[in-house]
PDB file of N, CA and C in Angstrom:
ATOM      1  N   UNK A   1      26.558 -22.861   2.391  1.00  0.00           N
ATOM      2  CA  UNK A   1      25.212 -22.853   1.860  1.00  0.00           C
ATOM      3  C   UNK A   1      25.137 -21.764   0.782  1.00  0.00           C
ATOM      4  N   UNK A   2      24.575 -22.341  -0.502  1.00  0.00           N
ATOM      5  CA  UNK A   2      24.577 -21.389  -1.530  1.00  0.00           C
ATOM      6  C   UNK A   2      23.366 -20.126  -1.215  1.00  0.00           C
ATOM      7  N   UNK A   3      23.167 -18.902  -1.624  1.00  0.00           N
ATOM      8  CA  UNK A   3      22.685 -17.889  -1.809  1.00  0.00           C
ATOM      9  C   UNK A   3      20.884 -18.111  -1.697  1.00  0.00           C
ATOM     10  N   UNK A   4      21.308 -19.262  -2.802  1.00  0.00           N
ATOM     11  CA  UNK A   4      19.755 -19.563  -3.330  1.00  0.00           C
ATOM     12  C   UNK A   4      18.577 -20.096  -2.055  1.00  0.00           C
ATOM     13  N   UNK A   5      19.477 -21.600  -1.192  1.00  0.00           N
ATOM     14  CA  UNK A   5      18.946 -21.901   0.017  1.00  0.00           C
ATOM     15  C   UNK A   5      18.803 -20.827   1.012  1.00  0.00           C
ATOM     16  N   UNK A   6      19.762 -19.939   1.113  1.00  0.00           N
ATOM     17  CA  UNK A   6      19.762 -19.070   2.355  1.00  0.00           C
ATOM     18  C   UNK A   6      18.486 -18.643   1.758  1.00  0.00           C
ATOM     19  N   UNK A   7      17.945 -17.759   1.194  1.00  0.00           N
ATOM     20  CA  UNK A   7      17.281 -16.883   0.741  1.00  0.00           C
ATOM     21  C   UNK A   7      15.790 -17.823   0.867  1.00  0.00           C
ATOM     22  N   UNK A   8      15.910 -18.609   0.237  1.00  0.00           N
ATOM     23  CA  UNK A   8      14.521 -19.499   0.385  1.00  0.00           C
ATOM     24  C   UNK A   8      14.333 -19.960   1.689  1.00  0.00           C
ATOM     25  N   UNK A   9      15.635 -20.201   2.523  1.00  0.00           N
ATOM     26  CA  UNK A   9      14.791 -20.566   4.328  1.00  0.00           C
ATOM     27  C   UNK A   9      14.699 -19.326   4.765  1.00  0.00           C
ATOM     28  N   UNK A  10      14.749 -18.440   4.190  1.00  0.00           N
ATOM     29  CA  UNK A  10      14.455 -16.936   4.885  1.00  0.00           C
ATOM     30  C   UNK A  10      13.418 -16.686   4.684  1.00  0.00           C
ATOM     31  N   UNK A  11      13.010 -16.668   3.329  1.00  0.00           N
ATOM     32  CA  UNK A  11      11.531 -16.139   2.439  1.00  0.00           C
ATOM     33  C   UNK A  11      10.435 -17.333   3.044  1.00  0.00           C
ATOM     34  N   UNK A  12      11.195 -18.714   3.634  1.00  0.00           N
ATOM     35  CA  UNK A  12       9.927 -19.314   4.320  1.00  0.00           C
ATOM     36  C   UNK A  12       9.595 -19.038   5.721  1.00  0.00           C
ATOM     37  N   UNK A  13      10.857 -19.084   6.571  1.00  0.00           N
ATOM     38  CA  UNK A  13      10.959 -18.024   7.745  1.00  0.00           C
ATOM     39  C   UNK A  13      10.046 -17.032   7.556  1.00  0.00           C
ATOM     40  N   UNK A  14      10.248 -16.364   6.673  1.00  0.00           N
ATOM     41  CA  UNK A  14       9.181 -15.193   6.750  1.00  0.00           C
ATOM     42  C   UNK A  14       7.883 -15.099   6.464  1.00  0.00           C
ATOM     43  N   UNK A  15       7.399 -16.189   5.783  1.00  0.00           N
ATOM     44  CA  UNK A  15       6.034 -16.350   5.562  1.00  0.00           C
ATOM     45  C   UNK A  15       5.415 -17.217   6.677  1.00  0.00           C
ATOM     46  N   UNK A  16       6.194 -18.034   7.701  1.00  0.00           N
ATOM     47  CA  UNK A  16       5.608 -18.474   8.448  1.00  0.00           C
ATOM     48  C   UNK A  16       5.266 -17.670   9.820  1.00  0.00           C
ATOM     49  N   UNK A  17       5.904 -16.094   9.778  1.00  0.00           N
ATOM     50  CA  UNK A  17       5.849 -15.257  11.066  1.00  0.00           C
ATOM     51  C   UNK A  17       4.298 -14.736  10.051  1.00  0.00           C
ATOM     52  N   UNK A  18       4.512 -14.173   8.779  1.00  0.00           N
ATOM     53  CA  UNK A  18       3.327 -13.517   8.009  1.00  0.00           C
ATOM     54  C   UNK A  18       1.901 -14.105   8.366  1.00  0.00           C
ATOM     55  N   UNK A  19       1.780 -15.662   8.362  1.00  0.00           N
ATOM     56  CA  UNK A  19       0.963 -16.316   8.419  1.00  0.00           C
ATOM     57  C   UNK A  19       0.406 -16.701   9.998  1.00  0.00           C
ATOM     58  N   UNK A  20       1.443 -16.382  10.749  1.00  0.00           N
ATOM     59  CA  UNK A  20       0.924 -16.163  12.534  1.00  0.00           C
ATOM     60  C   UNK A  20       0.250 -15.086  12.453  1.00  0.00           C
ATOM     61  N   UNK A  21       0.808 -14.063  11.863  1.00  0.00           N
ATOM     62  CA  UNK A  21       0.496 -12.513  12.270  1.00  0.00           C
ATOM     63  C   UNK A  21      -0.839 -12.439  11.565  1.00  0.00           C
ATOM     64  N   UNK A  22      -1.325 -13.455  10.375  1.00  0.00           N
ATOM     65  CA  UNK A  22      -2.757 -13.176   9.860  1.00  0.00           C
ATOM     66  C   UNK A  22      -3.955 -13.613  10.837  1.00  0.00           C
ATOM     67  N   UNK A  23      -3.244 -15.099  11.798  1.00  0.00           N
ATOM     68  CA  UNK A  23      -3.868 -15.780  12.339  1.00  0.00           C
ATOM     69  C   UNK A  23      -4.412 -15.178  13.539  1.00  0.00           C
ATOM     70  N   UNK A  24      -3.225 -14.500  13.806  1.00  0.00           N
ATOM     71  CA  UNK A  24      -3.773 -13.339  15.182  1.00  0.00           C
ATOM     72  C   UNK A  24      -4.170 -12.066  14.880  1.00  0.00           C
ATOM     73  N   UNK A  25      -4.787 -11.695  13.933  1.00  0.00           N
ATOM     74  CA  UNK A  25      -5.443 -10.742  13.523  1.00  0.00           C
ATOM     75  C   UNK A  25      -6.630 -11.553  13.134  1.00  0.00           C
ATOM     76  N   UNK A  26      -6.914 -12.573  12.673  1.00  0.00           N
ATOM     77  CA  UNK A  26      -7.988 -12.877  12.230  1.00  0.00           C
ATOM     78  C   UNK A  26      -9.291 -13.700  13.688  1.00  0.00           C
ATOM     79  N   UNK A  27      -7.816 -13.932  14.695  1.00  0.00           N
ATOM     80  CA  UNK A  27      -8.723 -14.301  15.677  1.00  0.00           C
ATOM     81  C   UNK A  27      -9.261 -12.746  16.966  1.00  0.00           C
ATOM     82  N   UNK A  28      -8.523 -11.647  16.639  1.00  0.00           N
ATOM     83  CA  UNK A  28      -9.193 -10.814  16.932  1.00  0.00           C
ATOM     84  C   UNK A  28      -9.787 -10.509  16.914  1.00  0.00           C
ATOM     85  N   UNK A  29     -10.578 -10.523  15.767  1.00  0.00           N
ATOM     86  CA  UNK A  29     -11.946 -10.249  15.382  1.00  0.00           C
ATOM     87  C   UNK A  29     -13.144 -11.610  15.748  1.00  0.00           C
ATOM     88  N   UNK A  30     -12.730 -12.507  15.703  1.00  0.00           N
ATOM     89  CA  UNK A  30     -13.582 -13.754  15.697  1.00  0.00           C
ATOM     90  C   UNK A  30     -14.011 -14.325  17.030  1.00  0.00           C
ATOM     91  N   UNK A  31     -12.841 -13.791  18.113  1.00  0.00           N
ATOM     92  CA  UNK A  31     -13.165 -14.329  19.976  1.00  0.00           C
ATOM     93  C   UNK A  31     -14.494 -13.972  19.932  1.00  0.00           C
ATOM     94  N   UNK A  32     -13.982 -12.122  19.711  1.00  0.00           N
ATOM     95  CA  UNK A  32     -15.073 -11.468  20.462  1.00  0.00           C
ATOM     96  C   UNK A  32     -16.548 -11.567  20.064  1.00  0.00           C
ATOM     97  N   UNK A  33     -16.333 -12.086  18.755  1.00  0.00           N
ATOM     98  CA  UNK A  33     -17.879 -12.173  18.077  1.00  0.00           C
ATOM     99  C   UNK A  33     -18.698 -13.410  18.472  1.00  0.00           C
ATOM    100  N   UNK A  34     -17.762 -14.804  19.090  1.00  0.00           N
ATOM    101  CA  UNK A  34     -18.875 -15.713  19.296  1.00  0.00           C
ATOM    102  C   UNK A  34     -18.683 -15.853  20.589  1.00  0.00           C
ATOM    103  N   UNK A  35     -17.485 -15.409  21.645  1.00  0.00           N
ATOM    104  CA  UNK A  35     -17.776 -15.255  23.266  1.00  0.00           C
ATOM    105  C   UNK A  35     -18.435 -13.901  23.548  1.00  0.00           C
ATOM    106  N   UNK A  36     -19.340 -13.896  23.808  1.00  0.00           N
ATOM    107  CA  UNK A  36     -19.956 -12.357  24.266  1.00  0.00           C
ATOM    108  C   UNK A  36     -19.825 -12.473  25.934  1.00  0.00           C
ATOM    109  N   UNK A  37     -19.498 -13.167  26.478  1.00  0.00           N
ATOM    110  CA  UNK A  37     -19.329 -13.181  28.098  1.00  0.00           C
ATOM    111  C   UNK A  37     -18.574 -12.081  28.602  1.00  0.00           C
ATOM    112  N   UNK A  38     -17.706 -11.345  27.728  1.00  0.00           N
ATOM    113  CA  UNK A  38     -16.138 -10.309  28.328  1.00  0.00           C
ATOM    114  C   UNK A  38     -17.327  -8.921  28.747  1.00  0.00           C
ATOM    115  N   UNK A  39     -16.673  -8.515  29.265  1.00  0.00           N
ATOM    116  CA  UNK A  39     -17.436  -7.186  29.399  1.00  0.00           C
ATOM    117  C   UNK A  39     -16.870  -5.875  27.831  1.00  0.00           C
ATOM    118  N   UNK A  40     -17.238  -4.924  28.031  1.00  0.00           N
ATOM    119  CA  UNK A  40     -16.796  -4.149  27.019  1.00  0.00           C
ATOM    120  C   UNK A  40     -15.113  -4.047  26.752  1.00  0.00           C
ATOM    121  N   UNK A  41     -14.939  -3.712  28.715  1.00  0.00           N
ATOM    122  CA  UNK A  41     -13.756  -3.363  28.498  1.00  0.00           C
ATOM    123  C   UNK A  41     -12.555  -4.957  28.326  1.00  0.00           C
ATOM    124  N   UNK A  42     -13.235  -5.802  28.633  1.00  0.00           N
ATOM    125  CA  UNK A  42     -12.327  -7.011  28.470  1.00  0.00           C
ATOM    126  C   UNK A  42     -12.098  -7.550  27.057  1.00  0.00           C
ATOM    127  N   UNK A  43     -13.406  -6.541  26.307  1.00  0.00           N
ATOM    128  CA  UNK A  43     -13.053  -6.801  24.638  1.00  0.00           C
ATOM    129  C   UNK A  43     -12.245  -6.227  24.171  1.00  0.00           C
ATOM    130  N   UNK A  44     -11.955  -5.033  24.765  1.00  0.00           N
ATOM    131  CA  UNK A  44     -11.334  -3.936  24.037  1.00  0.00           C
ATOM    132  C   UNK A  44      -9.581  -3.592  24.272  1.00  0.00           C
ATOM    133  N   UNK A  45      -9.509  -4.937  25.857  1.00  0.00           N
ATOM    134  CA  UNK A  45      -8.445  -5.194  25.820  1.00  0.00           C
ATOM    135  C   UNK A  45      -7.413  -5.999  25.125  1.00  0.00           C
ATOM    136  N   UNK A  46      -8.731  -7.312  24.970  1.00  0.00           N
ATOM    137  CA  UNK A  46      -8.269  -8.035  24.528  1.00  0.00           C
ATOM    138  C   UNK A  46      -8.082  -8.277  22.759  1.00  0.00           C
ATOM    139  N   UNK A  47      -8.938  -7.058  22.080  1.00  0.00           N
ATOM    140  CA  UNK A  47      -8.795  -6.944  20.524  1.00  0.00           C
ATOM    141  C   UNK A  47      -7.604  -5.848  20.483  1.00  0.00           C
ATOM    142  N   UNK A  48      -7.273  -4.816  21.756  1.00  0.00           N
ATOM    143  CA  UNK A  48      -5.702  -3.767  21.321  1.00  0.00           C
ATOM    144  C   UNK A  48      -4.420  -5.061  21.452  1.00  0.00           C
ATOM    145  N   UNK A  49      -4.364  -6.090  22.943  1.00  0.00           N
ATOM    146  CA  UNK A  49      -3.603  -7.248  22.816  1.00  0.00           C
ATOM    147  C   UNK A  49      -3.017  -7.867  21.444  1.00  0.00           C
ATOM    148  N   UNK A  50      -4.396  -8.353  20.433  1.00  0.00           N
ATOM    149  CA  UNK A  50      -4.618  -8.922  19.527  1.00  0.00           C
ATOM    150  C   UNK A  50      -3.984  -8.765  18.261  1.00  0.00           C
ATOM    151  N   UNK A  51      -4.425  -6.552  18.432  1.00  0.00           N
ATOM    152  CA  UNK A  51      -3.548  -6.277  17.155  1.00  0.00           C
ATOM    153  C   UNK A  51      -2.004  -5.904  17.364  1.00  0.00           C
ATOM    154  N   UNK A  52      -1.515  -5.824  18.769  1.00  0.00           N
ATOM    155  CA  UNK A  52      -0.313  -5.295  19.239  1.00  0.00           C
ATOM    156  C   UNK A  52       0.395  -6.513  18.798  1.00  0.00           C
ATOM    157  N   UNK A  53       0.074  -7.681  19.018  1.00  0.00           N
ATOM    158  CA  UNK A  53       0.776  -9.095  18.822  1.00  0.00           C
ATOM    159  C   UNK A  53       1.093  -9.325  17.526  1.00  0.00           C
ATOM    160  N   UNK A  54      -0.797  -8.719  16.238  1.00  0.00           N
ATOM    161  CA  UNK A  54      -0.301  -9.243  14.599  1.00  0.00           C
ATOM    162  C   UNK A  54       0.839  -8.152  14.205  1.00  0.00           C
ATOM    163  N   UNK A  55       0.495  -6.931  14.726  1.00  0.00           N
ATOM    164  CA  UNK A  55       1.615  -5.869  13.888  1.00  0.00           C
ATOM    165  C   UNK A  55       3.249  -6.424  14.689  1.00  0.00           C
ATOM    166  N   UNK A  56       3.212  -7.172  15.379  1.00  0.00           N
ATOM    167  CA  UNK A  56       4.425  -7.247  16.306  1.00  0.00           C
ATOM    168  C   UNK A  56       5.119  -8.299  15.540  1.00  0.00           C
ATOM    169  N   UNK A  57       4.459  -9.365  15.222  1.00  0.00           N
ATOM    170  CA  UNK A  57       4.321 -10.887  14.110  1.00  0.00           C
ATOM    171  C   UNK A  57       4.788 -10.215  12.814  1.00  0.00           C
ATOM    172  N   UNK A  58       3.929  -8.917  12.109  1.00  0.00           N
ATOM    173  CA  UNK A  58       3.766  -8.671  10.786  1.00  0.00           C
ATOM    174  C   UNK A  58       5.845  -8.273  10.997  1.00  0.00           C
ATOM    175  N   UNK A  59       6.035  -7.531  11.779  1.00  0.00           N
ATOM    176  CA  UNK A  59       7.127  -6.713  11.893  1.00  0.00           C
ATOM    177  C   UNK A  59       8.595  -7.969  12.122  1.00  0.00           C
ATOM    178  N   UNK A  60       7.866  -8.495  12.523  1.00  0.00           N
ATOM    179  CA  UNK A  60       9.084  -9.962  12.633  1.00  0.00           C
ATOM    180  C   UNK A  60       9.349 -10.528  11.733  1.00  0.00           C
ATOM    181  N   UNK A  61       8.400 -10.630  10.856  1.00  0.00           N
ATOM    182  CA  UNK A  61       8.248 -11.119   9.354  1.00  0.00           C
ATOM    183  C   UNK A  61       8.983 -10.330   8.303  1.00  0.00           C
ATOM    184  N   UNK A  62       8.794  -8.995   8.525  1.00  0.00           N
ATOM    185  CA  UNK A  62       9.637  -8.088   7.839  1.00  0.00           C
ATOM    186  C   UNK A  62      11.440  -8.037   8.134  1.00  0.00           C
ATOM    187  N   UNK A  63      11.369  -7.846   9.210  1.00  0.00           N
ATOM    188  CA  UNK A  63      12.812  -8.276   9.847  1.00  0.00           C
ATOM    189  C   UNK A  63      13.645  -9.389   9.109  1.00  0.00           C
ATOM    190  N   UNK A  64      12.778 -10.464   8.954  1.00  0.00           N
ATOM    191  CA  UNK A  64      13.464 -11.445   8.783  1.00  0.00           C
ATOM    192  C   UNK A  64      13.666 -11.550   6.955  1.00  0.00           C
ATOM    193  N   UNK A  65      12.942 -10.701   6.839  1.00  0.00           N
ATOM    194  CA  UNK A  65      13.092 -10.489   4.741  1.00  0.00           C
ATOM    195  C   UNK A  65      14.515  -9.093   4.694  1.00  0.00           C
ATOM    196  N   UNK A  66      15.508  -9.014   5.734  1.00  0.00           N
ATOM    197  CA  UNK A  66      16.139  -8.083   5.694  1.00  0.00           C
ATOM    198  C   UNK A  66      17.244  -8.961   5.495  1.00  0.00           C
ATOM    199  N   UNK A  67      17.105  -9.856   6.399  1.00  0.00           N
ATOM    200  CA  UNK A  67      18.598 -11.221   5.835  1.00  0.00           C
ATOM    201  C   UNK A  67      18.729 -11.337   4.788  1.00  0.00           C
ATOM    202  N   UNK A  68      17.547 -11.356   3.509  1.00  0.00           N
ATOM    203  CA  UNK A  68      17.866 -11.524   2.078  1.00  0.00           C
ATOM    204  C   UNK A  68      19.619 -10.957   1.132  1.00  0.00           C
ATOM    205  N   UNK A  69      19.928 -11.927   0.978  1.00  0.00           N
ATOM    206  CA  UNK A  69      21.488 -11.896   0.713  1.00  0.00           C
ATOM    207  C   UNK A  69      21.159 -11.724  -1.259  1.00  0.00           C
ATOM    208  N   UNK A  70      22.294 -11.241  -1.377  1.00  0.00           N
ATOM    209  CA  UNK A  70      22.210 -11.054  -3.189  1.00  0.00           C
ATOM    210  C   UNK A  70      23.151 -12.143  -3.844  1.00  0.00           C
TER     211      UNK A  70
END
């Protein structure tokens, strides 16, 4: 496989972890605003969960832009 493919299933690899990691950051914010049923602390678990998962996603995404071959 030439350089060029590797690099492009990587750079899409990596935009598809980028694009989880927006999705779970963006639903962090959005549960808690239209379920109000959680108690405080079940929000506050569940929005540290939320961002532990996008920075965890964002960081997988990065990882995977390290394969980039020259």
């Amino acid at each position: 496989m030439s350089n060029l493919v590797h690099n492009e299933q990587v750079r899409l690899a990596a935009t598809f972890w980028n694009n989880l990691s927006i999705a779970a950051l963006f639903s962090v914010f959005l549960v808690p605003a239209f379920y109000t049923r959680h108690t405080m602390l079940q929000q506050a678990l569940s929005i540290a969960v939320g961002l532990a998962a996008a920075i965890g996603l964002r960081l997988l995404a990065h990882r995977w832009l390290t394969r980039l071959r020259e």
